[in-house]
Protein backbone atom coordinates (compact mmCIF):
# COMPACT_ATOMS: atom_id res chain seq x y z
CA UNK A 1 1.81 19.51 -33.58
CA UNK A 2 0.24 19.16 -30.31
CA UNK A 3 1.01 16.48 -27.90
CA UNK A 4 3.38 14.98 -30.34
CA UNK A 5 5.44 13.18 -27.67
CA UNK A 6 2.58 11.66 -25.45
CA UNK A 7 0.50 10.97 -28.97
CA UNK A 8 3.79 8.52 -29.38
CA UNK A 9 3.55 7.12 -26.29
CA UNK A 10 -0.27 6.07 -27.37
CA UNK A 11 0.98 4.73 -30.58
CA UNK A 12 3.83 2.70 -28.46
CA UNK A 13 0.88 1.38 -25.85
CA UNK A 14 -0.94 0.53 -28.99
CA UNK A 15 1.96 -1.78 -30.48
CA UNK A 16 2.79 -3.03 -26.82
CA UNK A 17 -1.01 -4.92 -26.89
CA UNK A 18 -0.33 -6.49 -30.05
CA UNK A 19 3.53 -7.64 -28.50
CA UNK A 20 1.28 -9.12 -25.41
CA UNK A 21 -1.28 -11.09 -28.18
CA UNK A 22 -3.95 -8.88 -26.69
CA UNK A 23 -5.48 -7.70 -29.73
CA UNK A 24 -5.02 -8.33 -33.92
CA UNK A 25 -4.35 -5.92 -36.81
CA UNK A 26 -6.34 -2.66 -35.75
CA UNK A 27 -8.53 -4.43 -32.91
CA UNK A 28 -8.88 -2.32 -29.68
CA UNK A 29 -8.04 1.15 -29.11
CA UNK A 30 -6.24 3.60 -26.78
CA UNK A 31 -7.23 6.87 -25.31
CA UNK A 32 -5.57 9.79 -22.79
CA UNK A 33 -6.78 12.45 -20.98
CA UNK A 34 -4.70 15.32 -21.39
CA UNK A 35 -3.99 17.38 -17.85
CA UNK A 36 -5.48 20.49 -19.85
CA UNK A 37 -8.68 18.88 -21.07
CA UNK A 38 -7.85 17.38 -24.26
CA UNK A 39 -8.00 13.84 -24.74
CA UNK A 40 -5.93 11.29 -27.24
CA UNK A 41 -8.16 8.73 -28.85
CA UNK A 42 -5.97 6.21 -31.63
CA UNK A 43 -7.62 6.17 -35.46
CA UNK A 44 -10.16 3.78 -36.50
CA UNK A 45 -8.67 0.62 -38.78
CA UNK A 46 -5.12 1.41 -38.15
CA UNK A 47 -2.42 -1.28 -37.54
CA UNK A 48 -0.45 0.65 -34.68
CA UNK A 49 3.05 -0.24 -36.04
CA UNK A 50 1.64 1.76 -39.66
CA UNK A 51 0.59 4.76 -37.50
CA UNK A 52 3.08 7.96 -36.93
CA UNK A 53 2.19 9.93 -34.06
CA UNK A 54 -0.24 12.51 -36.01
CA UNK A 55 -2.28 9.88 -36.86
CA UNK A 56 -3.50 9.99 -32.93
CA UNK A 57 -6.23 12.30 -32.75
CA UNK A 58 -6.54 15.26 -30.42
CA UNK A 59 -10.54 15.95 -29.37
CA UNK A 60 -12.61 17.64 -27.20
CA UNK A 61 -14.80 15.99 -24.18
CA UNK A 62 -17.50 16.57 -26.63
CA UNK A 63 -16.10 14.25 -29.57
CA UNK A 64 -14.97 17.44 -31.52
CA UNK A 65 -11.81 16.34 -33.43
CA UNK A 66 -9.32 19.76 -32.17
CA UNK A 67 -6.32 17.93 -34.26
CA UNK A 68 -5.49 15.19 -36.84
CA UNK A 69 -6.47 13.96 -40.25
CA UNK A 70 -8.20 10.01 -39.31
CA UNK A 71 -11.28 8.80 -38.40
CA UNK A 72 -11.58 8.34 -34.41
CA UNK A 73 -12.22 4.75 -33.05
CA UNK A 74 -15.74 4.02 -33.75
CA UNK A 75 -15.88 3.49 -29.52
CA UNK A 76 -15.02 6.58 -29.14
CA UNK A 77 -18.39 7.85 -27.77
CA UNK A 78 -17.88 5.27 -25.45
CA UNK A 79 -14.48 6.09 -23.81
CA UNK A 80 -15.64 9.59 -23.47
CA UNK A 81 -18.27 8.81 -21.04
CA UNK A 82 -15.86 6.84 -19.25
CA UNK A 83 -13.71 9.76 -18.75
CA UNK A 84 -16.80 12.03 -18.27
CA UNK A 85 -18.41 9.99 -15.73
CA UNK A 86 -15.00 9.01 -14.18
CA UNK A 87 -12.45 11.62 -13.34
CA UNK A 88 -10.36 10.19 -11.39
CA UNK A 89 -9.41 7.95 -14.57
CA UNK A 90 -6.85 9.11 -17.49
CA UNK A 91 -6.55 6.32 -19.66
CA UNK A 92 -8.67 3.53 -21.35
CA UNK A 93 -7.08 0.20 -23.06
CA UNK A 94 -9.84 -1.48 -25.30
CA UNK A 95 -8.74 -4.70 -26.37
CA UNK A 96 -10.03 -8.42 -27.26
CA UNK A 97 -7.74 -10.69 -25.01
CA UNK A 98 -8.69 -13.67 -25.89
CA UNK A 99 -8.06 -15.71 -22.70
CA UNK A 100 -10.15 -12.83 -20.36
CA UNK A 101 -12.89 -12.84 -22.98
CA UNK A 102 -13.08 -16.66 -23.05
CA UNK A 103 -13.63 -16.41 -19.45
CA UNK A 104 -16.41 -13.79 -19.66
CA UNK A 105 -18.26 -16.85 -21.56
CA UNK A 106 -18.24 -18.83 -18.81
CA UNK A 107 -18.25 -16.64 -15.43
CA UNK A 108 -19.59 -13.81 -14.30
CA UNK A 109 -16.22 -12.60 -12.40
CA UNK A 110 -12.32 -13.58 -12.78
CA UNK A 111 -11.61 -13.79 -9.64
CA UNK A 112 -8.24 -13.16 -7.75
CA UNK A 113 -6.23 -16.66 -7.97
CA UNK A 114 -2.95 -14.90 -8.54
CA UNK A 115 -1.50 -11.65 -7.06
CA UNK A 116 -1.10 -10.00 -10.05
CA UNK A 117 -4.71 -9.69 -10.90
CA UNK A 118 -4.98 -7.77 -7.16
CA UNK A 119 -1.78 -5.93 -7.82
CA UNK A 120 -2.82 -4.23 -11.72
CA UNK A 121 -6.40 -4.29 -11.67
CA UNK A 122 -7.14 -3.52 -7.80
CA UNK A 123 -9.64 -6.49 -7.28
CA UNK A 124 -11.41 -9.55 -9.10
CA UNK A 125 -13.13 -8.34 -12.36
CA UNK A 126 -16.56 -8.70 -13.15
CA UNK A 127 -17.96 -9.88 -16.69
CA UNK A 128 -20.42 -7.01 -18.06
CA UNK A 129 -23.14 -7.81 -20.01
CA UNK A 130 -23.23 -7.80 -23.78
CA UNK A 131 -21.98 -4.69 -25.52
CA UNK A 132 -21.61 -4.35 -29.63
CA UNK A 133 -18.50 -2.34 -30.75
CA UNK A 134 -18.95 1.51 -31.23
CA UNK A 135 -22.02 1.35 -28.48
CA UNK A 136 -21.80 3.59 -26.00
CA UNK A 137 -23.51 0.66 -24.09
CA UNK A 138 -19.32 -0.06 -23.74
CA UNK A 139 -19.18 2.79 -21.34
CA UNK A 140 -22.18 2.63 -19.73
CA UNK A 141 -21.13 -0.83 -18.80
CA UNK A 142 -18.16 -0.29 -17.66
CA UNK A 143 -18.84 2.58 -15.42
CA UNK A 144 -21.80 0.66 -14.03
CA UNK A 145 -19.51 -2.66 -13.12
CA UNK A 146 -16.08 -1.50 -12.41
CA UNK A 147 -16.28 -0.62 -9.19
CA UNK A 148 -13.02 0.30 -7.09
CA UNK A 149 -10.96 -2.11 -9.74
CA UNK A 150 -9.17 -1.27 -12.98
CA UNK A 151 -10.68 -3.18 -15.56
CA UNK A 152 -13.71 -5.08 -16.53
CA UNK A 153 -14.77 -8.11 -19.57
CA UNK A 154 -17.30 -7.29 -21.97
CA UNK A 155 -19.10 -10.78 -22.75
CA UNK A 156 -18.58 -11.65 -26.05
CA UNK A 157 -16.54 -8.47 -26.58
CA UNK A 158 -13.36 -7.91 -24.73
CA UNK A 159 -11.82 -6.20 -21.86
CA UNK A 160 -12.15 -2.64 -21.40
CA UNK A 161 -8.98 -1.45 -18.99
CA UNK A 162 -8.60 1.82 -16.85
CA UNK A 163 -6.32 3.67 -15.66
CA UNK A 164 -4.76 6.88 -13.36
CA UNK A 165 -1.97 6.68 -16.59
CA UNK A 166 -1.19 4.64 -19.44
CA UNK A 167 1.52 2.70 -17.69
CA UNK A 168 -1.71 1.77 -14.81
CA UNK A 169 -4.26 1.05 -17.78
CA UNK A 170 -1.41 -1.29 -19.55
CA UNK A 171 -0.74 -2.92 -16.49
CA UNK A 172 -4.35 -3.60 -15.90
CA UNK A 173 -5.24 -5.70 -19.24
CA UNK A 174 -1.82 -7.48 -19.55
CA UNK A 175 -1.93 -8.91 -16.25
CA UNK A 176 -5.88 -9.64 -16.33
CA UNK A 177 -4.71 -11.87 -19.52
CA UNK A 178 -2.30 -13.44 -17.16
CA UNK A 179 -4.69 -14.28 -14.71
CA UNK A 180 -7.21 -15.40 -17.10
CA UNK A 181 -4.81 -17.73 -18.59
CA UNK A 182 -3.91 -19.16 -15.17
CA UNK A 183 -7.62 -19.27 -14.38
CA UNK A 184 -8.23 -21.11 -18.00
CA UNK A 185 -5.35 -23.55 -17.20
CA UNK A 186 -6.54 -24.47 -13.97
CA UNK A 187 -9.73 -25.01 -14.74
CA UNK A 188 -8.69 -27.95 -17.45
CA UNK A 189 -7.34 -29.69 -14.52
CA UNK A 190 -10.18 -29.10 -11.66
CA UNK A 191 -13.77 -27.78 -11.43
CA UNK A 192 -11.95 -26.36 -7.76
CA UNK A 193 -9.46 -23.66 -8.12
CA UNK A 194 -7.80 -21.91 -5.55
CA UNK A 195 -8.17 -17.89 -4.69
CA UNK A 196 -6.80 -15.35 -2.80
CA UNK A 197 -8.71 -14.35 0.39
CA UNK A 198 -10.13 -10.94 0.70
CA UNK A 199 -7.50 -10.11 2.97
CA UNK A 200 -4.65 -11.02 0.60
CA UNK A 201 -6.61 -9.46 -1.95
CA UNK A 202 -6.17 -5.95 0.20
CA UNK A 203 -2.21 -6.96 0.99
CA UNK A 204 -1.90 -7.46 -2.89
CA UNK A 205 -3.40 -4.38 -3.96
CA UNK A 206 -1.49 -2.33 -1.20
CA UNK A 207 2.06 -4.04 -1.75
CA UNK A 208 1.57 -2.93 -5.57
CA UNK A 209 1.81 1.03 -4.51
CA UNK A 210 5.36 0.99 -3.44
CA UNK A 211 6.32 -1.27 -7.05
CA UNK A 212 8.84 0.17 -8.93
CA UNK A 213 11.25 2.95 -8.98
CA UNK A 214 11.02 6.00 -6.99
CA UNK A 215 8.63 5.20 -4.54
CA UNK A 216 8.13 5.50 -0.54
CA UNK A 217 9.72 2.89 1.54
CA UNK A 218 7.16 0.16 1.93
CA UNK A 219 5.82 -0.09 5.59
CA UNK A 220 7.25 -2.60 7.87
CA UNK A 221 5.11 -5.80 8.23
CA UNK A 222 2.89 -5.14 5.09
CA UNK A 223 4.81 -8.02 3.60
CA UNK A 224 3.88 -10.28 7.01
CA UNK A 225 1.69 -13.49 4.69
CA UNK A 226 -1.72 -12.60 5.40
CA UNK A 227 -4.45 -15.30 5.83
């Protein structure tokens, strides 16, 4: 079977949005783009702790299934113009977070009121228009409104969440629903809610590079509180 180890690690992402209460049942989907061409796209209507990994398909940039017995995700005409039109980016996260959509119906933008927002998604996030599931309308939007960040909300929809890898494009949506929660909570208590300036915004996003294991030595004074 082809890809059987990194069509596991999409089944694992898959169960890791429902652990996060960022989708239900078979919402959402999850797709790779393989360093030969291939991509990974996750079957339509499947629960992701009832899939085994050849239940991930393998297609072509085309939509041409190349491996596996399921139906794609109905968006899947959608995610494959985001990787056509984007190819810089390796993964998409679909999901329907329910605190980052709830925002979407009431702002145009999350903005960046905590660092982690900055840190995963590279910037505030901008609420797209409208977009019905298995549209490519999805992609179209998202390519159109994500700018330099990592993620945007689909009004009405979801969250559509991008990535360099599936670790980045995981990081993206489950910290968005952080910062949408934060945003929702604050926003019960004041109409006035505190954000980030654009310089701590560029601190936030740069700080996030040297995160984790195996990384550079972060530069001297890049940690100096910015104003």
């Amino acid at each position: 079977m082809k890809f059987e180890k990194e069509r596991e690690e999409v089944r694992r992402a898959g169960m890791k949005l429902d652990r996060y209460g960022l989708i239900a049942l078979s919402g959402g989907n999850v797709s790779v783009r393989m360093p030969t061409g291939e991509f990974l796209v996750t079957p339509s209507g499947m629960i992701y702790e009832d899939m085994v990994p050849a239940d991930v398909l393998v297609m072509t940039g085309g939509g041409d299934v190349i491996e596996g017995e399921r139906s794609p995700s109905v968006d899947t005409e959608a995610l494959l113009y985001i990787f056509n039109k984007m190819p810089h980016i390796n993964a998409v996260i679909h999901t329907h977070q329910p605190y980052a959509t709830a925002v979407g119906l009431v702002a145009d933008e999350l903005p960046c009121i905590v660092t982690t927002l900055p840190n995963a998604a590279k910037g505030p996030v901008k609420v797209c228009p409208f977009s019905s599931a298995a549209s490519l309308d999805m992609g179209v939007q998202t390519v159109e409104n994500c700018g330099d960040t990592l993620a945007v909300i689909l009004k009405c929809h979801g969250v559509m969440a991008l990535g360099t890898s599936l670790k980045e494009a995981l990081y993206s949506c489950v910290y968005l629903e952080e910062a949408a929660k934060t945003f929702v909570y604050a926003h019960s208590m004041s109409d006035k809610v505190a954000c980030l300036t654009p310089t701590q915004v560029k601190q936030a996003v740069e700080i996030f590079r040297y995160y984790g294991q195996g990384k550079t030595a972060m530069p001297e004074g890049l940690t100096k509180t910015a104003r």
